[in-house]
PDB file of N, CA and C in Angstrom:
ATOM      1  N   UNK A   1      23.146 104.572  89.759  1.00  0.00           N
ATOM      2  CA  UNK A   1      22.621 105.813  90.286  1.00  0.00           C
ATOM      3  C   UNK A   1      21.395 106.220  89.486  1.00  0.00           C
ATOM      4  N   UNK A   2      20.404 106.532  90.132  1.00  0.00           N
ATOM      5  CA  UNK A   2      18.768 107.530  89.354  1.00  0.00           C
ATOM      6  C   UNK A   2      19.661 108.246  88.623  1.00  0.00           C
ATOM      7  N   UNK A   3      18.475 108.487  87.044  1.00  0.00           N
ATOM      8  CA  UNK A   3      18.721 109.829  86.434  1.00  0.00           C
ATOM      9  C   UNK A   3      17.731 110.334  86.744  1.00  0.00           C
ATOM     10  N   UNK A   4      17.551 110.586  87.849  1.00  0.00           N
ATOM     11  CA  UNK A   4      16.185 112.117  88.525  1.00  0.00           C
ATOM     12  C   UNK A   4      17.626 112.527  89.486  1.00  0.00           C
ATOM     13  N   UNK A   5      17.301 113.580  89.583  1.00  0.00           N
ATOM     14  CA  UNK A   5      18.092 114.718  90.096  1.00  0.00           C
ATOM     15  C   UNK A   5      17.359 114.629  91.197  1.00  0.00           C
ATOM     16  N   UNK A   6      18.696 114.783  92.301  1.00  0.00           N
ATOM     17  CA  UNK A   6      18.355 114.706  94.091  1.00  0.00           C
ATOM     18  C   UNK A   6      18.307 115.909  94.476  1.00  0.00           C
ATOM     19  N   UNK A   7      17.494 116.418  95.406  1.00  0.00           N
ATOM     20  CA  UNK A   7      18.083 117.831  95.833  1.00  0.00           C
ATOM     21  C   UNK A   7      19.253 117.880  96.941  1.00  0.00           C
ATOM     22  N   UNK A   8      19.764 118.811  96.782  1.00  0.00           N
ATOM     23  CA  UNK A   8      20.861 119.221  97.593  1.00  0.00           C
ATOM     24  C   UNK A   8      20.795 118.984  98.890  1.00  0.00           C
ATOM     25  N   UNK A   9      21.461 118.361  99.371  1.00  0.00           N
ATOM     26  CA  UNK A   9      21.095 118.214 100.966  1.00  0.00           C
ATOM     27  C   UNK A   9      22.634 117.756 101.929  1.00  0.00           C
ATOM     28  N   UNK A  10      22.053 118.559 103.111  1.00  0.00           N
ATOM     29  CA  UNK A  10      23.368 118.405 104.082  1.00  0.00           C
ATOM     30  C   UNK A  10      23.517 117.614 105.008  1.00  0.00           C
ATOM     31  N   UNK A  11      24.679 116.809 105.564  1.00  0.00           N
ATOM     32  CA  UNK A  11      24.486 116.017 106.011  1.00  0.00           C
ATOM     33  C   UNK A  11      25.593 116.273 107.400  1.00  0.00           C
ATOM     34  N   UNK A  12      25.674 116.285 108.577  1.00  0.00           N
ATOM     35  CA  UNK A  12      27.002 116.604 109.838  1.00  0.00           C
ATOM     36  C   UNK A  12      27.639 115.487 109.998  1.00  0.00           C
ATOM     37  N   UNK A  13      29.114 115.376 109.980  1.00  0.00           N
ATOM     38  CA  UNK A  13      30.022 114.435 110.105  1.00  0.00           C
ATOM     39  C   UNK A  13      30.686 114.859 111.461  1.00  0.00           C
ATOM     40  N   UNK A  14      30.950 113.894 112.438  1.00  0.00           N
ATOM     41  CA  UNK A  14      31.696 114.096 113.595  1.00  0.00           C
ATOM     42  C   UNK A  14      32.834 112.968 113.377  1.00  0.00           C
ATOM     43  N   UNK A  15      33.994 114.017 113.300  1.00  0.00           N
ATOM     44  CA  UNK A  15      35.423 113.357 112.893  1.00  0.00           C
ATOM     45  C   UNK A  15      36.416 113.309 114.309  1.00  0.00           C
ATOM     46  N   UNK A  16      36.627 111.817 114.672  1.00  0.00           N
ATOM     47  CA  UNK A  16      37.630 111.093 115.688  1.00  0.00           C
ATOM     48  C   UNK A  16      38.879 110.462 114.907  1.00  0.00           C
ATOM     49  N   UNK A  17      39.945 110.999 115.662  1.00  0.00           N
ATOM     50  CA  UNK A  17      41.317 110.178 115.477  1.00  0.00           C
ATOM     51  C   UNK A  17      41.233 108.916 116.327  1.00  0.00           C
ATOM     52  N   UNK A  18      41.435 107.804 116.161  1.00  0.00           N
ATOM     53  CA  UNK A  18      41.167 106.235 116.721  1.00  0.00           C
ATOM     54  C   UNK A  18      42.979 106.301 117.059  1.00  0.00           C
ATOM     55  N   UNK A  19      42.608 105.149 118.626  1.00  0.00           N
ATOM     56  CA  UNK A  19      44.036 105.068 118.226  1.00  0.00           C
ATOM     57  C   UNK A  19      45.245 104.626 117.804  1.00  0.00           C
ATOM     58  N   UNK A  20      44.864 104.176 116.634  1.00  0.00           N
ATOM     59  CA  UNK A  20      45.784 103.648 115.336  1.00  0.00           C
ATOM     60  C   UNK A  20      46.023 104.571 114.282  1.00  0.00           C
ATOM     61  N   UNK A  21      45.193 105.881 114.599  1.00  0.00           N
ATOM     62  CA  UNK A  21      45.913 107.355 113.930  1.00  0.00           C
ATOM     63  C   UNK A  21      44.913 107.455 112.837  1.00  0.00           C
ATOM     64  N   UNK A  22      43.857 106.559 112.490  1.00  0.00           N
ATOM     65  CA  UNK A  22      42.837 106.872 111.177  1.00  0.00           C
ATOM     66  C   UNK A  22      42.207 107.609 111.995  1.00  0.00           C
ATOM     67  N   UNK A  23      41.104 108.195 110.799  1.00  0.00           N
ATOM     68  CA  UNK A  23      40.243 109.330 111.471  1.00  0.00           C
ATOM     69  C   UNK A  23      39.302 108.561 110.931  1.00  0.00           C
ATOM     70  N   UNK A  24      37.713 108.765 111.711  1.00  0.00           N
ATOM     71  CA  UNK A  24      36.789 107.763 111.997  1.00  0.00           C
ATOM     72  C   UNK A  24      35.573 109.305 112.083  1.00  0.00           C
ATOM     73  N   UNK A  25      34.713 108.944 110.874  1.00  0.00           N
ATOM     74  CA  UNK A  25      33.938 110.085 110.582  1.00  0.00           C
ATOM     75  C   UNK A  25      32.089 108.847 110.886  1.00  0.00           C
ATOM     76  N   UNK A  26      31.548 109.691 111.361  1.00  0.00           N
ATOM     77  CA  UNK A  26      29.980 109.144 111.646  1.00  0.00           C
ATOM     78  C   UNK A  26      28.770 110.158 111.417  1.00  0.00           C
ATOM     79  N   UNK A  27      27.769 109.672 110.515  1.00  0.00           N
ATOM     80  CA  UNK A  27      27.271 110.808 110.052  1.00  0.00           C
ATOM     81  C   UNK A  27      25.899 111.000 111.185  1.00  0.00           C
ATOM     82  N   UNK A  28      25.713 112.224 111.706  1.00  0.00           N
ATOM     83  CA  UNK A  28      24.967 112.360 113.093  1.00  0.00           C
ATOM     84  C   UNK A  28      23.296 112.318 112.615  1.00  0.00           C
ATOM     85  N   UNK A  29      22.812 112.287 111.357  1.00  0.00           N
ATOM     86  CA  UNK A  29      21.842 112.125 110.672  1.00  0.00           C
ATOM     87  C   UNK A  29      21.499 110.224 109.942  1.00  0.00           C
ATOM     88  N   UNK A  30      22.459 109.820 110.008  1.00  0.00           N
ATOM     89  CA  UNK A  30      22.531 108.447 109.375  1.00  0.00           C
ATOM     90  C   UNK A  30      23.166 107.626 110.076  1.00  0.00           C
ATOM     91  N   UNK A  31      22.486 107.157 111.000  1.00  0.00           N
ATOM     92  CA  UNK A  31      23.820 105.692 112.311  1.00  0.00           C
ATOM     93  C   UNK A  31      24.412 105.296 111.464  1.00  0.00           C
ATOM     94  N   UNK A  32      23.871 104.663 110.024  1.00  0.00           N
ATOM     95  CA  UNK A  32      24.608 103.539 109.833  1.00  0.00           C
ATOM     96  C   UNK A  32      25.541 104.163 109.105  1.00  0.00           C
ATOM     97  N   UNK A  33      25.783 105.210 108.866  1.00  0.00           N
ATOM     98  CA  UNK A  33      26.717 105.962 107.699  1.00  0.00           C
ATOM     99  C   UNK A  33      27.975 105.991 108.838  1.00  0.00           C
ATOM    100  N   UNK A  34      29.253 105.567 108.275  1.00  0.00           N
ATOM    101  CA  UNK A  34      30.457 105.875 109.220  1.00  0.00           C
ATOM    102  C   UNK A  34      31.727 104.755 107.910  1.00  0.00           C
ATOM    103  N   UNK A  35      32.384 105.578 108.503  1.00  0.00           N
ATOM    104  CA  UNK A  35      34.109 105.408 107.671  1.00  0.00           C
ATOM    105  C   UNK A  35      35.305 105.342 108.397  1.00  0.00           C
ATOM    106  N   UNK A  36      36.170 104.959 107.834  1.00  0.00           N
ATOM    107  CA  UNK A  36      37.630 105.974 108.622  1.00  0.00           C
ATOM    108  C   UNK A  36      38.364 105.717 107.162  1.00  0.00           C
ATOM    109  N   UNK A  37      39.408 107.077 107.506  1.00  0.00           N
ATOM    110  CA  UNK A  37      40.508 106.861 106.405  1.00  0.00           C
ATOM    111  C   UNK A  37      41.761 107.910 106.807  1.00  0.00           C
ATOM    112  N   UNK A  38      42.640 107.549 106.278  1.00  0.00           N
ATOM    113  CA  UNK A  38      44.353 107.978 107.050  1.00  0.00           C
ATOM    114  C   UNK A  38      44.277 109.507 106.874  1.00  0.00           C
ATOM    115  N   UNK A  39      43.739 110.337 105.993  1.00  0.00           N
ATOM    116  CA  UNK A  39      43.618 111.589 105.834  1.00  0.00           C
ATOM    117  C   UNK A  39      42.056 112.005 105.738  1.00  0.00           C
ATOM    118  N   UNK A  40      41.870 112.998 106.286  1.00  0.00           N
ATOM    119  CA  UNK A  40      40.523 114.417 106.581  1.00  0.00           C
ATOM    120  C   UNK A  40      39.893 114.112 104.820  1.00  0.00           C
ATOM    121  N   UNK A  41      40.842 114.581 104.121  1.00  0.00           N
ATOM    122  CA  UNK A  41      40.294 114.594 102.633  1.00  0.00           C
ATOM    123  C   UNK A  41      39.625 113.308 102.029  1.00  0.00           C
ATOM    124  N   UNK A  42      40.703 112.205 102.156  1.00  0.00           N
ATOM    125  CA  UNK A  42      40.261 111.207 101.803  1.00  0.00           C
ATOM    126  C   UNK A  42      38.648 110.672 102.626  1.00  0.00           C
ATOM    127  N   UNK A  43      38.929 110.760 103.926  1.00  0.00           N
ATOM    128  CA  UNK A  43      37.609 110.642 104.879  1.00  0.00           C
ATOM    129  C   UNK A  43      36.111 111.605 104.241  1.00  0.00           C
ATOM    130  N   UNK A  44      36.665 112.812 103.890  1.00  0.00           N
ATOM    131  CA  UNK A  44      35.424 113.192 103.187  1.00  0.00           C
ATOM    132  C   UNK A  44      34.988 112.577 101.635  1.00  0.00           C
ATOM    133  N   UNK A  45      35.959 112.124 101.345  1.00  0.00           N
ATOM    134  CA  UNK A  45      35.345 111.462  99.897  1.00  0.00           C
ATOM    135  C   UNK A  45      34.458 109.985 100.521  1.00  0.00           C
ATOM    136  N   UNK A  46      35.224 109.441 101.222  1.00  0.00           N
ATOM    137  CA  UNK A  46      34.458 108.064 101.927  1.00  0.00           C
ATOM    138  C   UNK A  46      33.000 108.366 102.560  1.00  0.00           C
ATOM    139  N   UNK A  47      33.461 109.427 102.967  1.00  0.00           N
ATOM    140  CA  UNK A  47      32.011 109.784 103.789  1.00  0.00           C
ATOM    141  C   UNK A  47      30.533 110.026 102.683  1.00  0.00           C
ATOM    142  N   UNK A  48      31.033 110.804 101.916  1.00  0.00           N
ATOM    143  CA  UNK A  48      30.507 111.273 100.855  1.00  0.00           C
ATOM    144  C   UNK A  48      29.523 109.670 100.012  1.00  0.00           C
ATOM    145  N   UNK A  49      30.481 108.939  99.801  1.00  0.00           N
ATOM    146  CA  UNK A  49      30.034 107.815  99.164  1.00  0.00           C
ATOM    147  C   UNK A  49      29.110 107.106  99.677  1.00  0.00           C
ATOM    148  N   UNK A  50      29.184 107.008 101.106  1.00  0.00           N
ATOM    149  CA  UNK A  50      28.591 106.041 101.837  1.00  0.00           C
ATOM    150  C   UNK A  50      27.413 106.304 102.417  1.00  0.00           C
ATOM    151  N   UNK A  51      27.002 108.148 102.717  1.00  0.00           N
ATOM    152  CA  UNK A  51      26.160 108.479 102.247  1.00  0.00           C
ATOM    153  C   UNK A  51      25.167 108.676 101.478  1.00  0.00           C
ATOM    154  N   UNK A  52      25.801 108.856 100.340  1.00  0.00           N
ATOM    155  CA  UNK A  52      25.125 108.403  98.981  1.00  0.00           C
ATOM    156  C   UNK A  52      24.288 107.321  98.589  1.00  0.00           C
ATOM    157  N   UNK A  53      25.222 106.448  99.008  1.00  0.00           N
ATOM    158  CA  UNK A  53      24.699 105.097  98.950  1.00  0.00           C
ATOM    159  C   UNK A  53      23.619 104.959  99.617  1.00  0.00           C
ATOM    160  N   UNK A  54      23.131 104.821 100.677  1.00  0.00           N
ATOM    161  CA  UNK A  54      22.615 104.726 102.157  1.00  0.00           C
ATOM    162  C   UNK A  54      21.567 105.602 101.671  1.00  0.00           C
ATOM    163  N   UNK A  55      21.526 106.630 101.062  1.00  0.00           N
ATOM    164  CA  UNK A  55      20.382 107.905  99.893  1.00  0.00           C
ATOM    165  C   UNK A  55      19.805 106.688  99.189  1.00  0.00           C
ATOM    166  N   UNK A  56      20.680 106.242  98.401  1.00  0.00           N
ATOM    167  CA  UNK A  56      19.826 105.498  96.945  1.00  0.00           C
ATOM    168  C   UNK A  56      19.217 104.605  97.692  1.00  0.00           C
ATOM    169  N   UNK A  57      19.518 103.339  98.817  1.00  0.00           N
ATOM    170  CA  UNK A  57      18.547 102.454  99.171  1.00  0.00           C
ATOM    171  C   UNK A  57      17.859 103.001  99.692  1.00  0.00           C
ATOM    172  N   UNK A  58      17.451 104.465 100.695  1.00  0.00           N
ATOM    173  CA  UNK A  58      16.273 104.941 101.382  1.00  0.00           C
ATOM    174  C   UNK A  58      15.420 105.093  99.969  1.00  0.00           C
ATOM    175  N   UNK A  59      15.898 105.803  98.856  1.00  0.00           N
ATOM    176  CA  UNK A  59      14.733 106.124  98.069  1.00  0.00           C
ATOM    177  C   UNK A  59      14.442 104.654  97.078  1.00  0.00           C
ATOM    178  N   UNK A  60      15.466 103.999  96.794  1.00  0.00           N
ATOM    179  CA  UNK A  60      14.935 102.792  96.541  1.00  0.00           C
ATOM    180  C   UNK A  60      13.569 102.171  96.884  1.00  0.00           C
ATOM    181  N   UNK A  61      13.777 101.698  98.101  1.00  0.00           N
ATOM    182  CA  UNK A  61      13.071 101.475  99.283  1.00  0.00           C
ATOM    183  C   UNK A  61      11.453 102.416  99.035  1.00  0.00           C
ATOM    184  N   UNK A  62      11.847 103.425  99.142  1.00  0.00           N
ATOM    185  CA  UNK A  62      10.869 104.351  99.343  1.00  0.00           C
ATOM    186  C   UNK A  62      10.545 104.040  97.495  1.00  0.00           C
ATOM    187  N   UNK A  63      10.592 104.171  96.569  1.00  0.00           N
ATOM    188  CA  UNK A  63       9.630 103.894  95.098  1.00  0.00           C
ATOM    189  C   UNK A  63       9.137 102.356  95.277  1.00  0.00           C
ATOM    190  N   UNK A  64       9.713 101.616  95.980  1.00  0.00           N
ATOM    191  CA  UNK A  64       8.739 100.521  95.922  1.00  0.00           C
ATOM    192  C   UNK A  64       7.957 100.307  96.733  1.00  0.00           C
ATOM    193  N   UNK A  65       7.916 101.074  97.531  1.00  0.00           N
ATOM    194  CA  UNK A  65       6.622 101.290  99.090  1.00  0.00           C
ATOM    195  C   UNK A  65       6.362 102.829  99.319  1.00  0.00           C
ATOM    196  N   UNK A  66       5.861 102.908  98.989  1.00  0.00           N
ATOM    197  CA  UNK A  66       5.490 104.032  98.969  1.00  0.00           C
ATOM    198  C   UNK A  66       5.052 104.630 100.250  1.00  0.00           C
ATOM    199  N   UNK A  67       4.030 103.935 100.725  1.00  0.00           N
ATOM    200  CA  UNK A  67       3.670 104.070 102.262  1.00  0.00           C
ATOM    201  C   UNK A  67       4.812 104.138 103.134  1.00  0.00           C
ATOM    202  N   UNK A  68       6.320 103.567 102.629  1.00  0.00           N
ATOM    203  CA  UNK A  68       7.405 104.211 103.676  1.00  0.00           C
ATOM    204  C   UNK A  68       7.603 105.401 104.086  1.00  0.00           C
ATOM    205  N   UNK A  69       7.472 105.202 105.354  1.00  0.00           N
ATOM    206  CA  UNK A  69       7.517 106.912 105.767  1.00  0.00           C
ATOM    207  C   UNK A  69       9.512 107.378 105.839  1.00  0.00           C
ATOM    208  N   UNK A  70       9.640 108.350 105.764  1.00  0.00           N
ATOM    209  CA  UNK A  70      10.934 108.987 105.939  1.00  0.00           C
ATOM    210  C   UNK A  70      11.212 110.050 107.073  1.00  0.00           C
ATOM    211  N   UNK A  71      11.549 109.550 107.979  1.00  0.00           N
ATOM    212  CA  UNK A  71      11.539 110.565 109.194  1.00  0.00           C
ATOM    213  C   UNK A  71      12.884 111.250 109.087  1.00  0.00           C
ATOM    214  N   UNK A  72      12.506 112.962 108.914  1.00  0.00           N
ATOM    215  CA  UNK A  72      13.439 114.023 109.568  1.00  0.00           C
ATOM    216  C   UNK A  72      12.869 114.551 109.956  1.00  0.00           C
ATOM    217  N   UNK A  73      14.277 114.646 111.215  1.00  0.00           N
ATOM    218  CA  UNK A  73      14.406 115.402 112.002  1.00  0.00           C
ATOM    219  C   UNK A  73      15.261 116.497 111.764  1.00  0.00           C
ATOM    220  N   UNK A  74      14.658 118.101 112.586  1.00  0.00           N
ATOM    221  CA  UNK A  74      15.473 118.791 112.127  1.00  0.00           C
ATOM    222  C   UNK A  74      15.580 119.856 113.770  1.00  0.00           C
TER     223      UNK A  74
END
């Protein structure tokens, strides 16, 4: 993980029960961000991570190209 400090930022999760009973979270800002896990709580820690992650290679990405653009939408 950077030691530069990220700013705070929010991200919308749309949470489905599948039907094998996991709950299946997709982040509506990040396609590729998505999880499932047997409990809501646990699903937000997964979600959380995978997000994160999916953060560090955009800015990765972005310090070694600089010219990468970063599109939000808001």
């Amino acid at each position: 993980m950077s030691s530069m400090t990220r700013p705070h930022r929010r991200f919308h999760v749309s949470i489905e029960k599948d039907e094998a009973g996991l709950y299946v979270g997709r982040c509506k800002e990040l396609p590729n961000a998505f999880t499932q896990a047997r409990s809501i709580p646990e699903l937000k820690e997964r979600m959380a991570e995978v997000i994160s992650l999916i953060m560090e290679d955009i800015e990765e990405e972005h310090s070694k190209n600089p010219k990468t653009i970063i599109e939000v939408v808001v």
